[in-house]
C-alpha atoms as a PDB file:
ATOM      1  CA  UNK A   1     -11.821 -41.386  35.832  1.00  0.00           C
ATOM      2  CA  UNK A   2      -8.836 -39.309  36.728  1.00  0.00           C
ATOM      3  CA  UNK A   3      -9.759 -35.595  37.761  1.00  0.00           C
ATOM      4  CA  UNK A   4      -7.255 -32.574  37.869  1.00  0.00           C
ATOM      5  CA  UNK A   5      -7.617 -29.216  38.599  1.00  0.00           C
ATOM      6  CA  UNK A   6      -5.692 -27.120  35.994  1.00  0.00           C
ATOM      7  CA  UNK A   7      -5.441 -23.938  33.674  1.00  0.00           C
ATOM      8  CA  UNK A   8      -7.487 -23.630  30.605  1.00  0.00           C
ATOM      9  CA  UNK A   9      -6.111 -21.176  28.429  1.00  0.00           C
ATOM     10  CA  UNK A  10      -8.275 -18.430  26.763  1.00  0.00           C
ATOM     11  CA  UNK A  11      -7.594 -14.554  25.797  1.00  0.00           C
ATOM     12  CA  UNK A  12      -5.474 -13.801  22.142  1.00  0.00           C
ATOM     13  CA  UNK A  13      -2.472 -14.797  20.809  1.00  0.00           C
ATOM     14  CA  UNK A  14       0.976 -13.247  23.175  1.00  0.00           C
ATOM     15  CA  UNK A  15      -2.104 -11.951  25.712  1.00  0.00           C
ATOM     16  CA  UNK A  16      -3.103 -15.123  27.473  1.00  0.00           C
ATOM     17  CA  UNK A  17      -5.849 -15.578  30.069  1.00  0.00           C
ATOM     18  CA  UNK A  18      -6.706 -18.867  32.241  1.00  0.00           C
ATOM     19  CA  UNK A  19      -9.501 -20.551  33.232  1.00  0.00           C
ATOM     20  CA  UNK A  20      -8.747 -22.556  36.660  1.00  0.00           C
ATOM     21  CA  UNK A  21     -11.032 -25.461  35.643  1.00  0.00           C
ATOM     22  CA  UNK A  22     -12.048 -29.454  36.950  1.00  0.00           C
ATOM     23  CA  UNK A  23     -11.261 -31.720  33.885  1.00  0.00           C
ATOM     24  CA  UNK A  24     -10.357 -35.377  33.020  1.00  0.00           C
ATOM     25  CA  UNK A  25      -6.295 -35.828  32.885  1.00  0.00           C
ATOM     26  CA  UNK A  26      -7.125 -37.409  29.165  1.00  0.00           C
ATOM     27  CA  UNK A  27      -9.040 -34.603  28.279  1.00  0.00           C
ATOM     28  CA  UNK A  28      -6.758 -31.434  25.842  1.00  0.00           C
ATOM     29  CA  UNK A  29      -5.891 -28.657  27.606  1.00  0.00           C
ATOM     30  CA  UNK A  30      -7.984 -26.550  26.102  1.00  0.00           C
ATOM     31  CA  UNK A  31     -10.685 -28.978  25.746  1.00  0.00           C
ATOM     32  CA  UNK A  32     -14.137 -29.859  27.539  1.00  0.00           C
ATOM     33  CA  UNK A  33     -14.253 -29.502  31.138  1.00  0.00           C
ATOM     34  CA  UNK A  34     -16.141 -30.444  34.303  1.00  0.00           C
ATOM     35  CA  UNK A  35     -16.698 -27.378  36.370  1.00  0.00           C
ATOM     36  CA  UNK A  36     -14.880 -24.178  35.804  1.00  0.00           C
ATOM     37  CA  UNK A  37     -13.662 -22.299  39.460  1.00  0.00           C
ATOM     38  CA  UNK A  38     -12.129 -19.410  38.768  1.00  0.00           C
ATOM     39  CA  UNK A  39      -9.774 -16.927  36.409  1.00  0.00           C
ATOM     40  CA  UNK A  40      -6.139 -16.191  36.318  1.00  0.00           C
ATOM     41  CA  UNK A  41      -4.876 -13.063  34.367  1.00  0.00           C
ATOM     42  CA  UNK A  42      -1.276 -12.976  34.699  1.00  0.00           C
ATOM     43  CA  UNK A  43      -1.260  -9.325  32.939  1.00  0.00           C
ATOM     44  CA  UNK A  44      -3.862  -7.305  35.689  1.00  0.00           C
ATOM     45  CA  UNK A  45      -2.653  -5.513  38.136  1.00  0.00           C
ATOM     46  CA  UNK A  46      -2.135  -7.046  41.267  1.00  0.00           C
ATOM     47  CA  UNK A  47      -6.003  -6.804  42.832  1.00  0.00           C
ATOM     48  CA  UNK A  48      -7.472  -8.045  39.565  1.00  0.00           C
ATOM     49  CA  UNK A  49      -5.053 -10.611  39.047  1.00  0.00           C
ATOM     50  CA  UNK A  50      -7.157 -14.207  39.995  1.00  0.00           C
ATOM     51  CA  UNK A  51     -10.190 -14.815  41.772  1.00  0.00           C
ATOM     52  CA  UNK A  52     -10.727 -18.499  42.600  1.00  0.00           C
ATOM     53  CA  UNK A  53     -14.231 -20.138  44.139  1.00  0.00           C
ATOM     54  CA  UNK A  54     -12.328 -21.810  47.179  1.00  0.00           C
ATOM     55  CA  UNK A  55     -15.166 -23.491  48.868  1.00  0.00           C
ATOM     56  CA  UNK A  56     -15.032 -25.460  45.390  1.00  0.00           C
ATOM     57  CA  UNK A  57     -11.780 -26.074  45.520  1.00  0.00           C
ATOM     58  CA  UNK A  58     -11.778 -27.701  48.748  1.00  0.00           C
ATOM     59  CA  UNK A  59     -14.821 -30.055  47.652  1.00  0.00           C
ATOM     60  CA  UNK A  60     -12.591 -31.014  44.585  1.00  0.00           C
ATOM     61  CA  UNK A  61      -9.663 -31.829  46.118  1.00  0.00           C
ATOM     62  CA  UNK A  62     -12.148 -33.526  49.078  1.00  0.00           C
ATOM     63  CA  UNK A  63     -13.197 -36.209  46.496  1.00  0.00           C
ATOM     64  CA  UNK A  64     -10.012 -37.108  45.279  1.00  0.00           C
ATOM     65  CA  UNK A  65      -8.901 -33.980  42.436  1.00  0.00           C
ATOM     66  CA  UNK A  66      -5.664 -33.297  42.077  1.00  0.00           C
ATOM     67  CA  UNK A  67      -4.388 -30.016  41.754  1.00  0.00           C
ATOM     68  CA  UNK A  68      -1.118 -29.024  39.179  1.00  0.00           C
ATOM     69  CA  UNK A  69       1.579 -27.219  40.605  1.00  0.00           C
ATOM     70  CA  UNK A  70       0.550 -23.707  39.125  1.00  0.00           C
ATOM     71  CA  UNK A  71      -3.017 -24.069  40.100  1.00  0.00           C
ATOM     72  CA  UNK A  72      -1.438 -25.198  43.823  1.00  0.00           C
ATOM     73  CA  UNK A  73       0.388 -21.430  43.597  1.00  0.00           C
ATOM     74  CA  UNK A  74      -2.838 -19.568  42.961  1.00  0.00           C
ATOM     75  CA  UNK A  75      -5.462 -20.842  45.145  1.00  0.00           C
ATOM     76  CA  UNK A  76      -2.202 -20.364  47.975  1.00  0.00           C
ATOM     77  CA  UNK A  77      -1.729 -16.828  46.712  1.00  0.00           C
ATOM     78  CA  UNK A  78      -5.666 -16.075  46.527  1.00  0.00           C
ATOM     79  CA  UNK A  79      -6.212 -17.604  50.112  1.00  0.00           C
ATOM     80  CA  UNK A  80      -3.842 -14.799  51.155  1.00  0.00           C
ATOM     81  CA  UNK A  81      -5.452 -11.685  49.694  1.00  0.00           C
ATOM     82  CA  UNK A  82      -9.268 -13.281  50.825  1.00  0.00           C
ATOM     83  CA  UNK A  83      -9.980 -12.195  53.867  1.00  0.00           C
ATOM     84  CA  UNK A  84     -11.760 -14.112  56.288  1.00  0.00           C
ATOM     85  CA  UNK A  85     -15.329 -13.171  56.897  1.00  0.00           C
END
């Protein structure tokens, strides 16, 4: 089985909202997934905009996930705004 971390899209039709999820590559897009990580809201403001469970993210990608290139841009953009603890 072939596992990929990508967007799930949710929200209304022109106001789309995305689920950063762990699915099957032959799974649909929109379809059933493993484990779902985060949000992205491209239309919040700039605080609001994703939140992503990294510690997940690194155990996916640990085991062999694969990430797509827009789900490679958020978890870079959200390690930026998370500040270390």
């Amino acid at each position: 089985m072939s596992v990929k971390l990508r967007l799930q899209r949710r929200g209304r039709k022109n106001y789309a909202q995305y689920r950063v999820v762990v699915t099957d590559t032959k799974k649909a897009r929109d379809g059933q997934s493993i484990e779902v990580l985060g949000w992205y809201n491209p239309h919040a403001e700039n605080e609001n905009k994703e939140k992503v469970n990294l510690e997940r993210v690194e155990y996916w990608t640990s085991v062999g996930a694969q990430m797509s290139p827009t789900v490679k841009q958020i978890v870079k953009r959200h390690k930026k705004t998370v500040q270390p603890a």
